[in-house]
N, C-alpha and C. Protein backbone atom coordinates (compact mmCIF):
# COMPACT_ATOMS: atom_id res chain seq x y z
N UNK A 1 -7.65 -12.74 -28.65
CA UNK A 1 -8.44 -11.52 -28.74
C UNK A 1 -9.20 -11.44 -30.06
N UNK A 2 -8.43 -12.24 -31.48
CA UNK A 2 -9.06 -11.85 -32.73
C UNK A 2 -10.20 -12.63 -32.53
N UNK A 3 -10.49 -14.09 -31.65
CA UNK A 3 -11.57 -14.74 -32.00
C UNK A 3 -12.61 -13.86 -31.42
N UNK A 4 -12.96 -13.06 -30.05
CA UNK A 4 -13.28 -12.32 -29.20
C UNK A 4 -14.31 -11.31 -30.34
N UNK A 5 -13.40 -10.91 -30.86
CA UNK A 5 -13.80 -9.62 -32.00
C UNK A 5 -14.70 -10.53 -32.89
N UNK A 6 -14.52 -11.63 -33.66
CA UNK A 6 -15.31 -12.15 -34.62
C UNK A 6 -16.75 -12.51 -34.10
N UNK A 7 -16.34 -12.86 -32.60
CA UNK A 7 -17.62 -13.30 -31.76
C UNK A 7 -18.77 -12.17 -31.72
N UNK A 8 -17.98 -11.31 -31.66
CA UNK A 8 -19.34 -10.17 -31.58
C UNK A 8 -19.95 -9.48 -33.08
N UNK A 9 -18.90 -9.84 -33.93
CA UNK A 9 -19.08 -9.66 -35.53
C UNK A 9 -20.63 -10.69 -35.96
N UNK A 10 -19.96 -11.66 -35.64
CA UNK A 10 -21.24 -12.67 -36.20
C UNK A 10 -22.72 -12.22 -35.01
N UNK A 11 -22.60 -12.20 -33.82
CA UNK A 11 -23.66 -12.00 -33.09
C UNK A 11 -24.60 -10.56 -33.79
N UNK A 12 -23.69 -9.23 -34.24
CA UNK A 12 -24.33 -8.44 -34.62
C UNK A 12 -24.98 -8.29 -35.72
N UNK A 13 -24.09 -9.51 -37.12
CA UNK A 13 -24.72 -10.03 -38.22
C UNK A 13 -26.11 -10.69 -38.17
N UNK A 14 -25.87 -11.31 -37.20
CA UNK A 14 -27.23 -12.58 -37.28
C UNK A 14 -28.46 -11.75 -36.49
N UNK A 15 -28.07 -10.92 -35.70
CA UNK A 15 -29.17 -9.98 -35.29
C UNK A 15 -29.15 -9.35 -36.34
N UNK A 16 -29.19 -8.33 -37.35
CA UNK A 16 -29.49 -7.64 -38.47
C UNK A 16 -29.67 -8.43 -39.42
N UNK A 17 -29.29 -9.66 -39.65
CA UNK A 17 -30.22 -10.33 -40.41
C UNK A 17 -31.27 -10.65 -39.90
N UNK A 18 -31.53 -11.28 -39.24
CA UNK A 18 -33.03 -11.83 -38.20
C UNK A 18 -33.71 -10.39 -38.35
N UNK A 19 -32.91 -9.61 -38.30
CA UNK A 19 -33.92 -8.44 -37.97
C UNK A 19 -34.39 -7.90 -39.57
N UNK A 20 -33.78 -7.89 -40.28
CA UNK A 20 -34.57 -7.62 -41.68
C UNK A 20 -35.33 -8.80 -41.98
N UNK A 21 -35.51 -9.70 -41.85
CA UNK A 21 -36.07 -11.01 -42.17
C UNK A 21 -37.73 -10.78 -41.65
N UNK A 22 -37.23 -10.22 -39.81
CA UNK A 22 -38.36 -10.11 -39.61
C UNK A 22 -39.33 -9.32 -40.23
N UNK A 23 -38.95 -7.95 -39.90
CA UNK A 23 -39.27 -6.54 -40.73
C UNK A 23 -40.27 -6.69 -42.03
N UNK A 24 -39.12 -7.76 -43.18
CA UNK A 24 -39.80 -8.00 -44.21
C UNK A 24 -41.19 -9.00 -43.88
N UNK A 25 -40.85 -9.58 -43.29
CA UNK A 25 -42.18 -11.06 -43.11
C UNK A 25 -43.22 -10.19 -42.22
N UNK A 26 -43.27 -9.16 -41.42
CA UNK A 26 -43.79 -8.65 -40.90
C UNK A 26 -45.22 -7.31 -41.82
N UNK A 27 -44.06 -7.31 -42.57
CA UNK A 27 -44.36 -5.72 -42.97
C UNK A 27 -46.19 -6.07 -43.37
N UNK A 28 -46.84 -6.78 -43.93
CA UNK A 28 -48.22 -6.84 -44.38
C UNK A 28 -48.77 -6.86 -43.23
N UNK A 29 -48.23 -7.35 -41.82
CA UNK A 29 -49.63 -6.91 -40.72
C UNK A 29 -49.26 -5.61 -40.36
N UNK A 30 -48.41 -5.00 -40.56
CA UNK A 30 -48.64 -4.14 -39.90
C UNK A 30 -47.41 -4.08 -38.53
N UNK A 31 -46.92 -4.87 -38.52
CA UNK A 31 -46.11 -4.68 -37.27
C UNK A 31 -44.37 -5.38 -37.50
N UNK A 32 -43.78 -4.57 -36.58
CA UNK A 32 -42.40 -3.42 -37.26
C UNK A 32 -41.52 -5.18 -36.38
N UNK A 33 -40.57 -5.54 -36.50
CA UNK A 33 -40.02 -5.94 -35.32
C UNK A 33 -39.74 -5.96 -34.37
N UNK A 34 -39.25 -5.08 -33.91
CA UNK A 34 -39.71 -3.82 -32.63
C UNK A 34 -40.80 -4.38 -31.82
N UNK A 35 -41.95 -4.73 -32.76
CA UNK A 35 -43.20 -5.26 -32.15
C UNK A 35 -44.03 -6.23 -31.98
N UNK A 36 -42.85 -7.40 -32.28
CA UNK A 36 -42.77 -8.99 -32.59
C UNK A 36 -42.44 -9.33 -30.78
N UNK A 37 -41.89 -8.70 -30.56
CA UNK A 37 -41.55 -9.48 -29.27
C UNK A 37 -42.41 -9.16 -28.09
N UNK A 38 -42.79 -7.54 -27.72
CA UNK A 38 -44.29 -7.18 -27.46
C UNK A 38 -45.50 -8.98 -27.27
N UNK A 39 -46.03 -8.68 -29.13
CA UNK A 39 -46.61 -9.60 -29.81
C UNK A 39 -46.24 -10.84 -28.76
N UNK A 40 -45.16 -11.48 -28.95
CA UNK A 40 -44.97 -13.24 -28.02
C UNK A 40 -45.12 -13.01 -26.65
N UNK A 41 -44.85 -11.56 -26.24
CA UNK A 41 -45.32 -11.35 -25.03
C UNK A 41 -46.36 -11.34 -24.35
N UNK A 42 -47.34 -10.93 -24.89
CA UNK A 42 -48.64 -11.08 -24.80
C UNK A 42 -49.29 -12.88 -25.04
N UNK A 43 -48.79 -13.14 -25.94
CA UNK A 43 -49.31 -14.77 -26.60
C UNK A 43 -49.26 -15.53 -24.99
N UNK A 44 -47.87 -15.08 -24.23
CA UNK A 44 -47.75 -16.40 -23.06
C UNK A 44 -48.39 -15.11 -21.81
N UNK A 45 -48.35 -13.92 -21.95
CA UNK A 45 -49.18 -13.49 -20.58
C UNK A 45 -49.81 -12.03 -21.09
N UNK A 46 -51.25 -12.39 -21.26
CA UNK A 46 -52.24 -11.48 -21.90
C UNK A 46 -52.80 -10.31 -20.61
N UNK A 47 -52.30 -9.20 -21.22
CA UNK A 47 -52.98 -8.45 -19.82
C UNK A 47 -52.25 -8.20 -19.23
N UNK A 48 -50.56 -8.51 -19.40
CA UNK A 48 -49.36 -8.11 -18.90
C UNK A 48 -49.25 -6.17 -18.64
N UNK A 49 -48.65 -5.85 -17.21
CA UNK A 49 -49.09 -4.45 -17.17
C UNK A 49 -47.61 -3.58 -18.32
N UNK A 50 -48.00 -2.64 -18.65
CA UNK A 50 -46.91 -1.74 -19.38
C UNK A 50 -45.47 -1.76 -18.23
N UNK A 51 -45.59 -1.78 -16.70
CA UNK A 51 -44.52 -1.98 -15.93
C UNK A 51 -43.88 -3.26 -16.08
N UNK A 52 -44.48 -4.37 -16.17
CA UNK A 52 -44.07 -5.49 -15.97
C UNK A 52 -43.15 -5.70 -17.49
N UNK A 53 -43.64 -5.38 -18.96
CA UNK A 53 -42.97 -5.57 -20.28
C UNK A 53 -41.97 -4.59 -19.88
N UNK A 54 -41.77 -3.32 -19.24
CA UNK A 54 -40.67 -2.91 -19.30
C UNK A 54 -39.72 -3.55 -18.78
N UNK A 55 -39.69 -3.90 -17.82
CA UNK A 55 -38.83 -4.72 -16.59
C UNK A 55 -38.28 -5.93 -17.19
N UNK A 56 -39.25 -6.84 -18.17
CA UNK A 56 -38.98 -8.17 -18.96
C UNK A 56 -38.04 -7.59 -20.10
N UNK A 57 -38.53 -6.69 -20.62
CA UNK A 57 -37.77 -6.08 -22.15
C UNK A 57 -36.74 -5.10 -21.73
N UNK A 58 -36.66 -4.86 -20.93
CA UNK A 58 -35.51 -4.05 -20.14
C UNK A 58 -35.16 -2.23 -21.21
N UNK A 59 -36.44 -1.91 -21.52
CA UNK A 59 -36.93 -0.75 -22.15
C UNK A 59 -37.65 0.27 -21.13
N UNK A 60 -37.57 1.45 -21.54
CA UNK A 60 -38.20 2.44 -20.39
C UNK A 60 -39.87 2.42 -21.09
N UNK A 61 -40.87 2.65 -19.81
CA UNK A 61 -41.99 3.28 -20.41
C UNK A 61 -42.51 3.67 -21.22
N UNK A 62 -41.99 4.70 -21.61
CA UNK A 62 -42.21 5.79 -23.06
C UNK A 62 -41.73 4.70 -24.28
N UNK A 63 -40.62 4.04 -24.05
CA UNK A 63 -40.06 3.42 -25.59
C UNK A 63 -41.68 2.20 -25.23
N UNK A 64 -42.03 1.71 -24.23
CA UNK A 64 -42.81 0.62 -24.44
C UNK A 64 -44.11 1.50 -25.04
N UNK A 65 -44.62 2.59 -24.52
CA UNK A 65 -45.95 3.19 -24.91
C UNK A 65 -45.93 3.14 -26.60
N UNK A 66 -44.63 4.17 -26.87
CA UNK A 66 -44.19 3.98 -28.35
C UNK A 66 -44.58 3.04 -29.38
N UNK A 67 -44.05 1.52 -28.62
CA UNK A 67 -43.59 0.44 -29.68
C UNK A 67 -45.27 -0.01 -29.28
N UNK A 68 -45.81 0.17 -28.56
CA UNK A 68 -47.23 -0.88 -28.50
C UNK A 68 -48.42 0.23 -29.29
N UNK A 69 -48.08 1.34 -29.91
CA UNK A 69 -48.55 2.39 -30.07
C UNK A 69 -48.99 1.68 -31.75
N UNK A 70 -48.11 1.43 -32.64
CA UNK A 70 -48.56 0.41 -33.98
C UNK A 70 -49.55 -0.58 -34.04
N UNK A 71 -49.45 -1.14 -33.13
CA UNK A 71 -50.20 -2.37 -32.51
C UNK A 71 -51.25 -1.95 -32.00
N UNK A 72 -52.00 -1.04 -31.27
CA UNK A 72 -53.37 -0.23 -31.01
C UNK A 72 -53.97 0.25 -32.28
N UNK A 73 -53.21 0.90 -33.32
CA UNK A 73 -53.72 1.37 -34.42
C UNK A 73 -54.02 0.25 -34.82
N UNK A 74 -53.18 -0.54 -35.30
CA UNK A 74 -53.84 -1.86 -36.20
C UNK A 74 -54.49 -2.72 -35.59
N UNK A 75 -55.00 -2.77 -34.07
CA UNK A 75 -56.37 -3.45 -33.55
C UNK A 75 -55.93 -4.82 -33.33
N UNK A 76 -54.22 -5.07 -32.93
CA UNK A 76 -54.17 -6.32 -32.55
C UNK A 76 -53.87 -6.19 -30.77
N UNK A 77 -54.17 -5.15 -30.62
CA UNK A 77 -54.06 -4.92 -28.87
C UNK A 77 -55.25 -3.55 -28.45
N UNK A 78 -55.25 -4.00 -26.86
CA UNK A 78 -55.95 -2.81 -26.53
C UNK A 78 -55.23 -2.35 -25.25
N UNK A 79 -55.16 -1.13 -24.28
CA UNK A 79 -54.57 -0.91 -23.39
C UNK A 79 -55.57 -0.04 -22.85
N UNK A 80 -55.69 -0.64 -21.66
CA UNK A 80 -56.46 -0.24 -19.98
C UNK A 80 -56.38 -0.49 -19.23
N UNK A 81 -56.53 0.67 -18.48
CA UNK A 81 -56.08 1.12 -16.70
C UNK A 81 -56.41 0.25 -16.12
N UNK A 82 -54.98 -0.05 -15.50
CA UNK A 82 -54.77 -0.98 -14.49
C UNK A 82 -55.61 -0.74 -13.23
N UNK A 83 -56.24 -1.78 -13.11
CA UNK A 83 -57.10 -1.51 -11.60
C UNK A 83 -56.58 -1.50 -10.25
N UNK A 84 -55.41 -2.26 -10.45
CA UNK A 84 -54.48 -1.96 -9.08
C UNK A 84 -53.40 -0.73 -9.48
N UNK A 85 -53.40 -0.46 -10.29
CA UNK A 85 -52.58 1.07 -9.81
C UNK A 85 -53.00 1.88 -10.97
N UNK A 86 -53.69 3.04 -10.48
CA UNK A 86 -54.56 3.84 -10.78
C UNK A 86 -53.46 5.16 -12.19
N UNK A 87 -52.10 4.50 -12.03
CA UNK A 87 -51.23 5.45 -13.00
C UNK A 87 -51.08 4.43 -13.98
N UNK A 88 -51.04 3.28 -13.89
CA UNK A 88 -50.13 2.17 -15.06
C UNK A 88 -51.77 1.56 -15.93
N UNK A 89 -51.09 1.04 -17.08
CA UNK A 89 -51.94 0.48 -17.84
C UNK A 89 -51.40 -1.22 -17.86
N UNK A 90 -52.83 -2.27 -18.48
CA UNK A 90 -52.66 -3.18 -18.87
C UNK A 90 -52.85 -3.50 -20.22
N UNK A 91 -51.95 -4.37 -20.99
CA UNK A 91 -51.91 -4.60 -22.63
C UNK A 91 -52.25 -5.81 -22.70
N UNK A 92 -53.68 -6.13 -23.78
CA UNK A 92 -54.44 -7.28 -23.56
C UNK A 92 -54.33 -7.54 -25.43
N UNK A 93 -54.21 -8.57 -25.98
CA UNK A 93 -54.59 -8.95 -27.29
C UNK A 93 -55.73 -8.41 -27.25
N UNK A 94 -56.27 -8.43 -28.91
CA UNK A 94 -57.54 -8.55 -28.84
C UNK A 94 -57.87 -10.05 -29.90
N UNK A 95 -58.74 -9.99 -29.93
CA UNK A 95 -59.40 -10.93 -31.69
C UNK A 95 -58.41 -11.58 -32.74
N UNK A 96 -58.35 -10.30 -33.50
CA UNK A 96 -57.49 -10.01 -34.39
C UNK A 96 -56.05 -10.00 -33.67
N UNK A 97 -55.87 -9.72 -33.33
CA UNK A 97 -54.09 -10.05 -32.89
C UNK A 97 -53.78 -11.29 -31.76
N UNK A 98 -54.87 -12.13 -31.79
CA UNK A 98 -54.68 -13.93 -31.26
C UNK A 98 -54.79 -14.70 -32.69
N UNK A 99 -55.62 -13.68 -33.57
CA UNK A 99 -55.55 -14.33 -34.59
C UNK A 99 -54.67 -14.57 -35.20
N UNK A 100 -53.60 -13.63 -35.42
CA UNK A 100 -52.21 -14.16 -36.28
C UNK A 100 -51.40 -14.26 -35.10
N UNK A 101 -51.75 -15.08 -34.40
CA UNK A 101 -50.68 -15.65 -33.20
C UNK A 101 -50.01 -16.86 -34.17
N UNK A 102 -50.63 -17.44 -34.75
CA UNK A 102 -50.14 -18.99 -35.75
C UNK A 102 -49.08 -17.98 -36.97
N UNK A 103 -49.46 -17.16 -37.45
CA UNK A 103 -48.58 -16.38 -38.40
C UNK A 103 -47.10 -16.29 -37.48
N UNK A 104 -47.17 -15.43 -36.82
CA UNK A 104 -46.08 -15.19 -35.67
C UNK A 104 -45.12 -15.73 -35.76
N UNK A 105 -45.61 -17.31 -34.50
CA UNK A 105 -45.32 -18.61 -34.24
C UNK A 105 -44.63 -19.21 -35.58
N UNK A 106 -44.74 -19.45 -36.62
CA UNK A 106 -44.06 -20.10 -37.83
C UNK A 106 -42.78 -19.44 -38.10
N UNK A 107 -43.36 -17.72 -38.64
CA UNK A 107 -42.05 -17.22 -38.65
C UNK A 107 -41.48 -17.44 -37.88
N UNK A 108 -41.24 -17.30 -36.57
CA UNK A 108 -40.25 -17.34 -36.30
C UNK A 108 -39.25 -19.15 -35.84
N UNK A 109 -40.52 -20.00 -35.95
CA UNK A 109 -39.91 -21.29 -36.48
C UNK A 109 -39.26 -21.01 -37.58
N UNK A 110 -39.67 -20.47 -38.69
CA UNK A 110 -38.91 -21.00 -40.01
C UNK A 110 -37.47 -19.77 -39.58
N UNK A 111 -37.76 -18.90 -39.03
CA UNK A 111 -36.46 -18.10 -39.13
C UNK A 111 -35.64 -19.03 -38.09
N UNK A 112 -35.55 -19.83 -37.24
CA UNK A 112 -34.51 -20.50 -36.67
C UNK A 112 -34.44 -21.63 -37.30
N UNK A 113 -35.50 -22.47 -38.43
CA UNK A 113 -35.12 -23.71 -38.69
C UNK A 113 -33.93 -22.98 -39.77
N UNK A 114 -33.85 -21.84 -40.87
CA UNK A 114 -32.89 -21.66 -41.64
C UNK A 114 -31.60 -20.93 -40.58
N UNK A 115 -31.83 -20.17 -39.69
CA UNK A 115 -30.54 -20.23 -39.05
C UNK A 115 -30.08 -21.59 -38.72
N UNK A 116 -30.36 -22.76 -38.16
CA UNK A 116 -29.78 -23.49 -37.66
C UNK A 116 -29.81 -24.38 -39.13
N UNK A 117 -30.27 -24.33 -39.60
CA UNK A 117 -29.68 -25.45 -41.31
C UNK A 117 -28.27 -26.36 -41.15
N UNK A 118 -28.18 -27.39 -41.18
CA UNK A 118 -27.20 -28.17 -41.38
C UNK A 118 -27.04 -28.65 -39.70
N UNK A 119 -27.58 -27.95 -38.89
CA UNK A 119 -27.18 -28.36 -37.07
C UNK A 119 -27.83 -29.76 -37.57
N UNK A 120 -26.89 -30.16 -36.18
CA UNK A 120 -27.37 -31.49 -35.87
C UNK A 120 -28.28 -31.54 -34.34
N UNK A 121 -29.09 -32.27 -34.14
CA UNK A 121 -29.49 -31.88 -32.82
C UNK A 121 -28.42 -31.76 -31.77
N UNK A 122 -27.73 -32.58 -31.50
CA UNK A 122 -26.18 -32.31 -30.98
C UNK A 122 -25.88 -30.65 -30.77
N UNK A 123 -25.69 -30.35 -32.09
CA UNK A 123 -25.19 -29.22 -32.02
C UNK A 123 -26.08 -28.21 -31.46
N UNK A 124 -27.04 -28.06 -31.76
CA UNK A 124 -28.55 -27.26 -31.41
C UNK A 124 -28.41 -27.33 -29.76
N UNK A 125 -28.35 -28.44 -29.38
CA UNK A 125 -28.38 -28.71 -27.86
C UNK A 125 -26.71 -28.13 -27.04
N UNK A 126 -26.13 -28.07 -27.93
CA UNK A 126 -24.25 -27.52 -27.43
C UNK A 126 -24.60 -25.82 -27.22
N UNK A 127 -24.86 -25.60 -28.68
CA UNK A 127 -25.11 -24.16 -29.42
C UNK A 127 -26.00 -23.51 -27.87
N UNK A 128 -27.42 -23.99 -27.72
CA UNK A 128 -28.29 -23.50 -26.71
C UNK A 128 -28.00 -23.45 -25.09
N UNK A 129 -26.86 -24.33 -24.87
CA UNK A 129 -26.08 -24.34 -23.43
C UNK A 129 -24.93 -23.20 -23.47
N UNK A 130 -24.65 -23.07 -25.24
CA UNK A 130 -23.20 -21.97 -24.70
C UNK A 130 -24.36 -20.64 -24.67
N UNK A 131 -25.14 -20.08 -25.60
CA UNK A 131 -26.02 -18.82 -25.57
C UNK A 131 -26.77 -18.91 -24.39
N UNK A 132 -27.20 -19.85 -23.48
CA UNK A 132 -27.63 -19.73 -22.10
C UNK A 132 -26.77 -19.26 -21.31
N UNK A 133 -25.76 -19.77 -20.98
CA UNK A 133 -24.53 -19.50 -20.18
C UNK A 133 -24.22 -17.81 -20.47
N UNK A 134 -23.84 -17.92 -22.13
CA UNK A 134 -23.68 -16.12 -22.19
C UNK A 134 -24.48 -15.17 -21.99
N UNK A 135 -25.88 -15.45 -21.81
CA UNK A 135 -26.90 -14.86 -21.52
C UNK A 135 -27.02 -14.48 -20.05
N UNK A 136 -26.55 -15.80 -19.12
CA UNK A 136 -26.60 -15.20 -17.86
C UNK A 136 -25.59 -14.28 -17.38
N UNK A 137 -23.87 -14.71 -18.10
CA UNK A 137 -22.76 -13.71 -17.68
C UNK A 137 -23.23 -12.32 -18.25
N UNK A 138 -24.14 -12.23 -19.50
CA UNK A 138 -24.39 -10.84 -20.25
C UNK A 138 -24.96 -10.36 -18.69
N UNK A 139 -26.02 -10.86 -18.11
CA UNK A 139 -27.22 -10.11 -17.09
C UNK A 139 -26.02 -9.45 -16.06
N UNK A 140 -24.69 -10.06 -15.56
CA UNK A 140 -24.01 -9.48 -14.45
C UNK A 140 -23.57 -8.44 -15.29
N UNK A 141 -23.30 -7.94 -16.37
CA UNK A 141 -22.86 -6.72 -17.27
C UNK A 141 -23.62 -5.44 -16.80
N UNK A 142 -25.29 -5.33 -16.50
CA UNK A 142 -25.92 -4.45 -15.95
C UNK A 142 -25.68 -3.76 -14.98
């Protein structure tokens, strides 16, 4: 049971670190962490509707309107009515926010090349089969 407990100790560490890491590396564009993942969302499907990021991010509506709400001010997105359903919107990059798609992309290389520091590919490849596996038993938790 004690290892059980440590397991979720370190998982909640390494998320609050990752997550100030981001925050800080973030903070000069303009966008929160919160709105990093949004951000990669868009990079692989531009024009994604506000229904569809909820459903992927497993967030309600309102928290998605919210978090993409930073990201309209600072002009790295735009959002318009969906033509197939006359209530929902679509969230499209614009210019400026394909532009620091390469910014993005690094951080968050360099934030996993220093989490994983000292792995061996071995391990990287062990490590990524056990967090797959827990990832799918997490989804039957819903």
């Amino acid at each position: 049971m004690q290892d059980i407990e440590l397991l979720g100790k370190y998982f909640s560490r390494i998320y609050r670190y990752s997550k100030s890491y981001q925050d800080r590396e973030l903070h000069r564009l303009g966008i929160g962490s919160g709105q990093f993942g949004f951000m990669m969302a868009l990079l692989h499907t531009d024009g994604i509707s506000q229904s569809r990021l909820s459903v992927i991010s497993k967030l309600d509506k309102t928290t998605i309107t919210r978090s993409i709400r930073p990201l309209i001010e600072n002009g790295y997105v735009v959002r318009e009515k969906d033509p197939e359903d006359r209530r929902g919107y679509k969230i499209f990059l614009t210019t400026k926010g394909r532009s620091i798609a390469p910014e993005l992309i690094q951080m968050q290389l360099d934030l996993e090349r220093q989490l994983l520091k000292d792995f061996t590919s071995e391990d990287i490849e062990l490590l990524t089969g056990f967090l797959r596996r827990m990832n799918e038993n997490a989804l039957m938790l819903k």
